[in-house]
C-alpha atoms as a PDB file:
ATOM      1  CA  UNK A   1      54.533  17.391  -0.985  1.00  0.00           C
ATOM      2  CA  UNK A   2      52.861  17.349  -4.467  1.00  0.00           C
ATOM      3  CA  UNK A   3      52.167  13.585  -4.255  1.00  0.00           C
ATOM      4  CA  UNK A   4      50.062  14.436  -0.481  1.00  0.00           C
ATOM      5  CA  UNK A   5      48.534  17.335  -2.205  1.00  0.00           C
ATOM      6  CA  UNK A   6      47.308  15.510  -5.347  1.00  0.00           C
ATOM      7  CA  UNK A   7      46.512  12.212  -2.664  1.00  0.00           C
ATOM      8  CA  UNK A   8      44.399  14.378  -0.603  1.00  0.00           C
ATOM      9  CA  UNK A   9      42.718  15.818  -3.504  1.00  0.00           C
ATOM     10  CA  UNK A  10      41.708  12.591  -5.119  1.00  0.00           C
ATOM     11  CA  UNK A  11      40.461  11.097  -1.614  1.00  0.00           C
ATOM     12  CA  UNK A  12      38.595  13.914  -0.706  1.00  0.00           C
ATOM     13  CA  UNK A  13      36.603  14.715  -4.197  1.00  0.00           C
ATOM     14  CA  UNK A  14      34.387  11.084  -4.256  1.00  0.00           C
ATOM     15  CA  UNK A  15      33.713  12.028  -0.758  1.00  0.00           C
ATOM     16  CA  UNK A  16      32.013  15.094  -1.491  1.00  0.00           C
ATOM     17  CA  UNK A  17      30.176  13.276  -4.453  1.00  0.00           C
ATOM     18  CA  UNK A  18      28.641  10.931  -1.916  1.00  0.00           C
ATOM     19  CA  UNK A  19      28.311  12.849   1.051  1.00  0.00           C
ATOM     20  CA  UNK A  20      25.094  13.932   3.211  1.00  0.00           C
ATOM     21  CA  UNK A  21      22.516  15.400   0.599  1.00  0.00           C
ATOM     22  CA  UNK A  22      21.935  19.438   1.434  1.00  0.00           C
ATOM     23  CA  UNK A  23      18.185  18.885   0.519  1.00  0.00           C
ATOM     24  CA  UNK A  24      15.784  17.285   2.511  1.00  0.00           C
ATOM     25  CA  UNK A  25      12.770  16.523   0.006  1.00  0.00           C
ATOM     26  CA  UNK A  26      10.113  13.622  -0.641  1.00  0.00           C
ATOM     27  CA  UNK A  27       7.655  13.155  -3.594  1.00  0.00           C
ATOM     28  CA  UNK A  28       4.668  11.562  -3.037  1.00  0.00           C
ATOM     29  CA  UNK A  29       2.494  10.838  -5.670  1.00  0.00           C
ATOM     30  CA  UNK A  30      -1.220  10.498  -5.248  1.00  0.00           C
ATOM     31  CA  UNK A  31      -3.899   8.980  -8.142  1.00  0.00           C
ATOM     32  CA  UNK A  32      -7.216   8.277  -8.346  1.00  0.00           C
ATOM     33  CA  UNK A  33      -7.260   5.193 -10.091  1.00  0.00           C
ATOM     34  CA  UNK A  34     -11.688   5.707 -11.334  1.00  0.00           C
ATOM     35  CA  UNK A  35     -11.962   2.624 -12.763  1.00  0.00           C
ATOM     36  CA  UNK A  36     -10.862  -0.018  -9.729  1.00  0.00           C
ATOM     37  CA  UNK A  37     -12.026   2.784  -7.394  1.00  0.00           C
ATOM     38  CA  UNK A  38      -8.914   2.792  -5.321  1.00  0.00           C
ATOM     39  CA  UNK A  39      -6.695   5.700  -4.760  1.00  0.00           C
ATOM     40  CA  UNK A  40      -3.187   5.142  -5.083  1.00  0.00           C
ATOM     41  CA  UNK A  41      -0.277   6.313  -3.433  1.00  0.00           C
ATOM     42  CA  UNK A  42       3.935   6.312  -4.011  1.00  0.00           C
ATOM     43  CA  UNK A  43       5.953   7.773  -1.463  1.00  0.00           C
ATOM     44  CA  UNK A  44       9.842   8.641  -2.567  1.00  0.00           C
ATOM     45  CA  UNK A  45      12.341   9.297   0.348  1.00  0.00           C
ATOM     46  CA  UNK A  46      15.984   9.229   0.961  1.00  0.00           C
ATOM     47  CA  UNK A  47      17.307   6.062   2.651  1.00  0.00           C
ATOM     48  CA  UNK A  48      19.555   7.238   4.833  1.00  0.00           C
ATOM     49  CA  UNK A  49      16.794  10.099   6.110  1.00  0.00           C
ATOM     50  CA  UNK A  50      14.205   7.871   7.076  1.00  0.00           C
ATOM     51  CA  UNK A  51      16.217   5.483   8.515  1.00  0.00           C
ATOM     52  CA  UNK A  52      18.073   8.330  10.713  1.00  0.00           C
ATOM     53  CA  UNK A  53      14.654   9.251  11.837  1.00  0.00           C
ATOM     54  CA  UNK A  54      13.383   5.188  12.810  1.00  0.00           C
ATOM     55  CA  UNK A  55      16.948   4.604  14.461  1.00  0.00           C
ATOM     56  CA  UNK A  56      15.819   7.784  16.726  1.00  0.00           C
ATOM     57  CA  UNK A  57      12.399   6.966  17.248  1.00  0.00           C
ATOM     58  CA  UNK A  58      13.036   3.110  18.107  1.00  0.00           C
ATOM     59  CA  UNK A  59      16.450   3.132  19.263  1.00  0.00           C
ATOM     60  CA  UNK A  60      17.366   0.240  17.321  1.00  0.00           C
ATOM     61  CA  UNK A  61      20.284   0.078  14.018  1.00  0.00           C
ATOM     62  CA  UNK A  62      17.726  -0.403  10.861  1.00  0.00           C
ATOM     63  CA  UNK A  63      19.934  -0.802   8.281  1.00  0.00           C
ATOM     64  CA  UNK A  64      17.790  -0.597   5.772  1.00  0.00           C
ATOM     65  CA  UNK A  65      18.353  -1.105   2.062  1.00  0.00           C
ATOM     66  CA  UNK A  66      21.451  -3.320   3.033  1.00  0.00           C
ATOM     67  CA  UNK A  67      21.603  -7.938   3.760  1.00  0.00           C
ATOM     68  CA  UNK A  68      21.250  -6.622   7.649  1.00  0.00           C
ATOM     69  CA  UNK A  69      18.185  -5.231   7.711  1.00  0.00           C
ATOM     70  CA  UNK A  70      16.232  -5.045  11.049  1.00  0.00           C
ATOM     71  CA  UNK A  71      13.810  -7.925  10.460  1.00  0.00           C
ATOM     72  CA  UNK A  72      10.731  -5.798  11.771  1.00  0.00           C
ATOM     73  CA  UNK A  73      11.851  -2.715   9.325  1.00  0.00           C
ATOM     74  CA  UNK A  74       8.128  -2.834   7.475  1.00  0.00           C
ATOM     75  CA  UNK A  75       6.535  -2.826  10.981  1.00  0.00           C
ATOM     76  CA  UNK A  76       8.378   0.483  11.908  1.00  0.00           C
ATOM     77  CA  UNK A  77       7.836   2.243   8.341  1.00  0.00           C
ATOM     78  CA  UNK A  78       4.359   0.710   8.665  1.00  0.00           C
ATOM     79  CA  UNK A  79       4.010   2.127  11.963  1.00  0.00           C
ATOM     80  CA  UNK A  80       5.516   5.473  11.502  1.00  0.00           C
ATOM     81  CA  UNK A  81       3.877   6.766   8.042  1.00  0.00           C
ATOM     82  CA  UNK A  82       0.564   5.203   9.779  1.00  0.00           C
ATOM     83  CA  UNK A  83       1.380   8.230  12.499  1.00  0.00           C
ATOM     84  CA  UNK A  84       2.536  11.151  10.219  1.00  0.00           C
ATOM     85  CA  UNK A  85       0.536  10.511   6.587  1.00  0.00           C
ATOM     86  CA  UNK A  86      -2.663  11.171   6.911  1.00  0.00           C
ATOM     87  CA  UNK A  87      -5.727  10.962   4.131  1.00  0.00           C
ATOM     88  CA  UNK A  88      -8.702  12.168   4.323  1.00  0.00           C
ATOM     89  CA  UNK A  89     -11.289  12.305   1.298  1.00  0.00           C
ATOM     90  CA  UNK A  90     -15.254  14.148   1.323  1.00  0.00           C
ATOM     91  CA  UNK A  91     -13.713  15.103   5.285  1.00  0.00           C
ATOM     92  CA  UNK A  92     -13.849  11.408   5.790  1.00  0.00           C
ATOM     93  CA  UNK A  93     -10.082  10.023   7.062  1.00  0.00           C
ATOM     94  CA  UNK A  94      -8.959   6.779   5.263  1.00  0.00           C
ATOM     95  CA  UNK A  95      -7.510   4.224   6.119  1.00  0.00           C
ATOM     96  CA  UNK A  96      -5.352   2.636   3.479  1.00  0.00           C
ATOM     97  CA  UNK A  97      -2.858  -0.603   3.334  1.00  0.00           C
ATOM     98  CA  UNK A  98       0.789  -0.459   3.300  1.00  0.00           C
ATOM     99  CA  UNK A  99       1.601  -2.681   0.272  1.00  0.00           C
ATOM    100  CA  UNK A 100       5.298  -2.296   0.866  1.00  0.00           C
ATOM    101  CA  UNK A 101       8.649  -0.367  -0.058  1.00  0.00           C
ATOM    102  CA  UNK A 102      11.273  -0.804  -2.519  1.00  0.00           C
ATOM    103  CA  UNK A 103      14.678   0.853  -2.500  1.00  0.00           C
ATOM    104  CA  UNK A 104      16.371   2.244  -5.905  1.00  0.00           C
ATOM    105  CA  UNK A 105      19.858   3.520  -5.487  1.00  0.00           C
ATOM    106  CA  UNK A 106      19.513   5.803  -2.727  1.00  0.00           C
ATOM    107  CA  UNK A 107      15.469   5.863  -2.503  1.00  0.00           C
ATOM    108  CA  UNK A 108      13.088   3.767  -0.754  1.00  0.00           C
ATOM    109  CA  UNK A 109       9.535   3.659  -2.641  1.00  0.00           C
ATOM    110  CA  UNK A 110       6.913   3.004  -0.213  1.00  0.00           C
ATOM    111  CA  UNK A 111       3.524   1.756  -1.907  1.00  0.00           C
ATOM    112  CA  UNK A 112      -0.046   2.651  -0.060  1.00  0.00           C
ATOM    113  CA  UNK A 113      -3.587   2.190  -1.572  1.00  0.00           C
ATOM    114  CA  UNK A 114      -6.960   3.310  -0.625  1.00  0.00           C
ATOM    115  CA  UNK A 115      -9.618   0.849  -1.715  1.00  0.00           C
ATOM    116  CA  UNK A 116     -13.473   1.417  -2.322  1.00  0.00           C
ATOM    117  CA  UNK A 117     -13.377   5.206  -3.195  1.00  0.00           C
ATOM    118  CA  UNK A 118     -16.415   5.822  -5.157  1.00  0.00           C
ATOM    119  CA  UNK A 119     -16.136   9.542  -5.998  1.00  0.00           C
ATOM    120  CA  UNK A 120     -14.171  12.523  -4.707  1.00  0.00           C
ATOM    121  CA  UNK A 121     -15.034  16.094  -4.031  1.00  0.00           C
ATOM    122  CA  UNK A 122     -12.357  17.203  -1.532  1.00  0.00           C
ATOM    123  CA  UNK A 123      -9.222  15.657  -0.183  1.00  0.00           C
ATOM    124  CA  UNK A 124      -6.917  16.408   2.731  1.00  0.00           C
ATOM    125  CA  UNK A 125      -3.836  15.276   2.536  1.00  0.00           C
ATOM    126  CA  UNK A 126      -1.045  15.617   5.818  1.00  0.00           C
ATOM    127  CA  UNK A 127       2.410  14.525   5.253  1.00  0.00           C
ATOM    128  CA  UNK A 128       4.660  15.423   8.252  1.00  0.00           C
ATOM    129  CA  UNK A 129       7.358  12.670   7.556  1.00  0.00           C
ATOM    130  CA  UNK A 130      10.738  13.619   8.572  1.00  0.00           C
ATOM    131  CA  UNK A 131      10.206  17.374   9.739  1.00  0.00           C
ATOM    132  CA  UNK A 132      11.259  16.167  13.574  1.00  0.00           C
ATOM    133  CA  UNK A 133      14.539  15.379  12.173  1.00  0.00           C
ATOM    134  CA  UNK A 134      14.841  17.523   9.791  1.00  0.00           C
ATOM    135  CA  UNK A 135      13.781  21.538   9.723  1.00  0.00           C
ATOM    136  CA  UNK A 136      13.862  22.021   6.516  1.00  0.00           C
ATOM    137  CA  UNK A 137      12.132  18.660   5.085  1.00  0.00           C
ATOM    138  CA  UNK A 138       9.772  19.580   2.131  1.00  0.00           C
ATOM    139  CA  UNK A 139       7.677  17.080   1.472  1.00  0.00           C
ATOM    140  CA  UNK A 140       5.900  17.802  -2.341  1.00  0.00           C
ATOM    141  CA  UNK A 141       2.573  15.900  -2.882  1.00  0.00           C
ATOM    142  CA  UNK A 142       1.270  15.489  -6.618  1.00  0.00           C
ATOM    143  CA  UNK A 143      -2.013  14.727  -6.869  1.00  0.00           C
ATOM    144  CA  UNK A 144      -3.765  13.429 -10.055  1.00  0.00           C
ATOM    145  CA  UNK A 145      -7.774  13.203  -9.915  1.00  0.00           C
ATOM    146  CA  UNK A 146      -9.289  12.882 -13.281  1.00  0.00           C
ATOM    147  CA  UNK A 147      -8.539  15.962 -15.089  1.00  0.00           C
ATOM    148  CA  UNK A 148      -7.202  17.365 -12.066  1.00  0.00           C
ATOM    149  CA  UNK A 149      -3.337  17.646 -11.533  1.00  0.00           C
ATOM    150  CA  UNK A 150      -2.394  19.761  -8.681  1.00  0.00           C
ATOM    151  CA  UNK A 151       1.344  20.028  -6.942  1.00  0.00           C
ATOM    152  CA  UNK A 152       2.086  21.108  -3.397  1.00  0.00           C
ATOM    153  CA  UNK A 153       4.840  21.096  -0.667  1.00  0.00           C
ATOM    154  CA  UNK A 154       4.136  20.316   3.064  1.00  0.00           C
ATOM    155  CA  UNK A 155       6.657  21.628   5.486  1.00  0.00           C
ATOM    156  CA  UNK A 156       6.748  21.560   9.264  1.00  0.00           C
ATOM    157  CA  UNK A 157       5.093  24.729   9.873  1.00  0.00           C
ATOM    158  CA  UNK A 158       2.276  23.927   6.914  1.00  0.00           C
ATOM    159  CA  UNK A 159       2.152  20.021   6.816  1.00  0.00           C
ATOM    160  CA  UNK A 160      -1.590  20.102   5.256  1.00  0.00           C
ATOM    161  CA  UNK A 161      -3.309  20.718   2.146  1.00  0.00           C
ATOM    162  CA  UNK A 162      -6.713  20.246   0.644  1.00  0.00           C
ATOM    163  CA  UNK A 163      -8.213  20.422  -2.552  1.00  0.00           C
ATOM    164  CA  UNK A 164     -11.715  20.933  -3.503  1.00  0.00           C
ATOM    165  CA  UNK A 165     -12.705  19.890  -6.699  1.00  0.00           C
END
């Protein structure tokens, strides 16, 4: 009885250590790069929570960070942060490039950049990623404009911000 008891014990504890995270959080980071006049963006998610949300949205195993891959994974993120990131600087919405991901442990980095930004007196930024999946998503945007350094978190009920500067 001891030996089930101690065998249980022992199964059951890495479990919990890499179970389902109880958070649901992102970090995006946003600079203003003044000198190439391009503002750029990093994006830090959970793996497993963005690809629960593509499998739902496409229907299709992504198996993402892993040798099976769905081969048109970067036209789905593409696609989806496309339809729930949005930019907009001087009330002007940008359009910026998708220069790719990169997965770290359990994180996919996703890489954006907004070219030919000469100056900036306001920006909107709207980050609904994840929220349709997941109620309690916060997604925290740090934004870093010249002297400026502001920090913010976008959740479904408030998934916009703008600062004025």
């Amino acid at each position: 009885m001891r030996i089930s008891l101690k065998f249980i014990c022992l199964a059951i504890i890495p479990l919990m250590a890499f179970g389902l995270h109880e958070h649901y959080i992102s970090l995006t980071k946003i600079y203003y790069a003044e000198d190439k006049k391009s503002v750029q963006v990093t994006m830090r998610y959970f793996i497993d929570d963005v690809e629960k949300v593509l499998e739902s949205r496409n229907e299709l195993p992504m198996e993402l960070a892993t040798k099976d891959e769905n081969k048109k994974s970067d036209l789905y993120l593409e696609t989806y942060i496309n339809q729930k990131f949005k930019i907009s600087i001087n009330d002007i919405q940008q359009n910026y490039v998708y220069l790719g991901k990169e997965y770290e442990n359990d994180l996919v980095y996703f890489y954006l950049e907004i070219e030919n930004v000469d100056d900036i007196k306001n920006i909107l930024v709207q980050n609904s990623m994840l929220v349709e999946e997941f109620e309690d998503q916060q997604n925290f945007v740090k934004l870093s404009i010249g002297n400026v350094q502001k920090t913010f978190i976008l959740i479904k009920a408030n998934d916009k911000e703008m600062l004025k500067l």
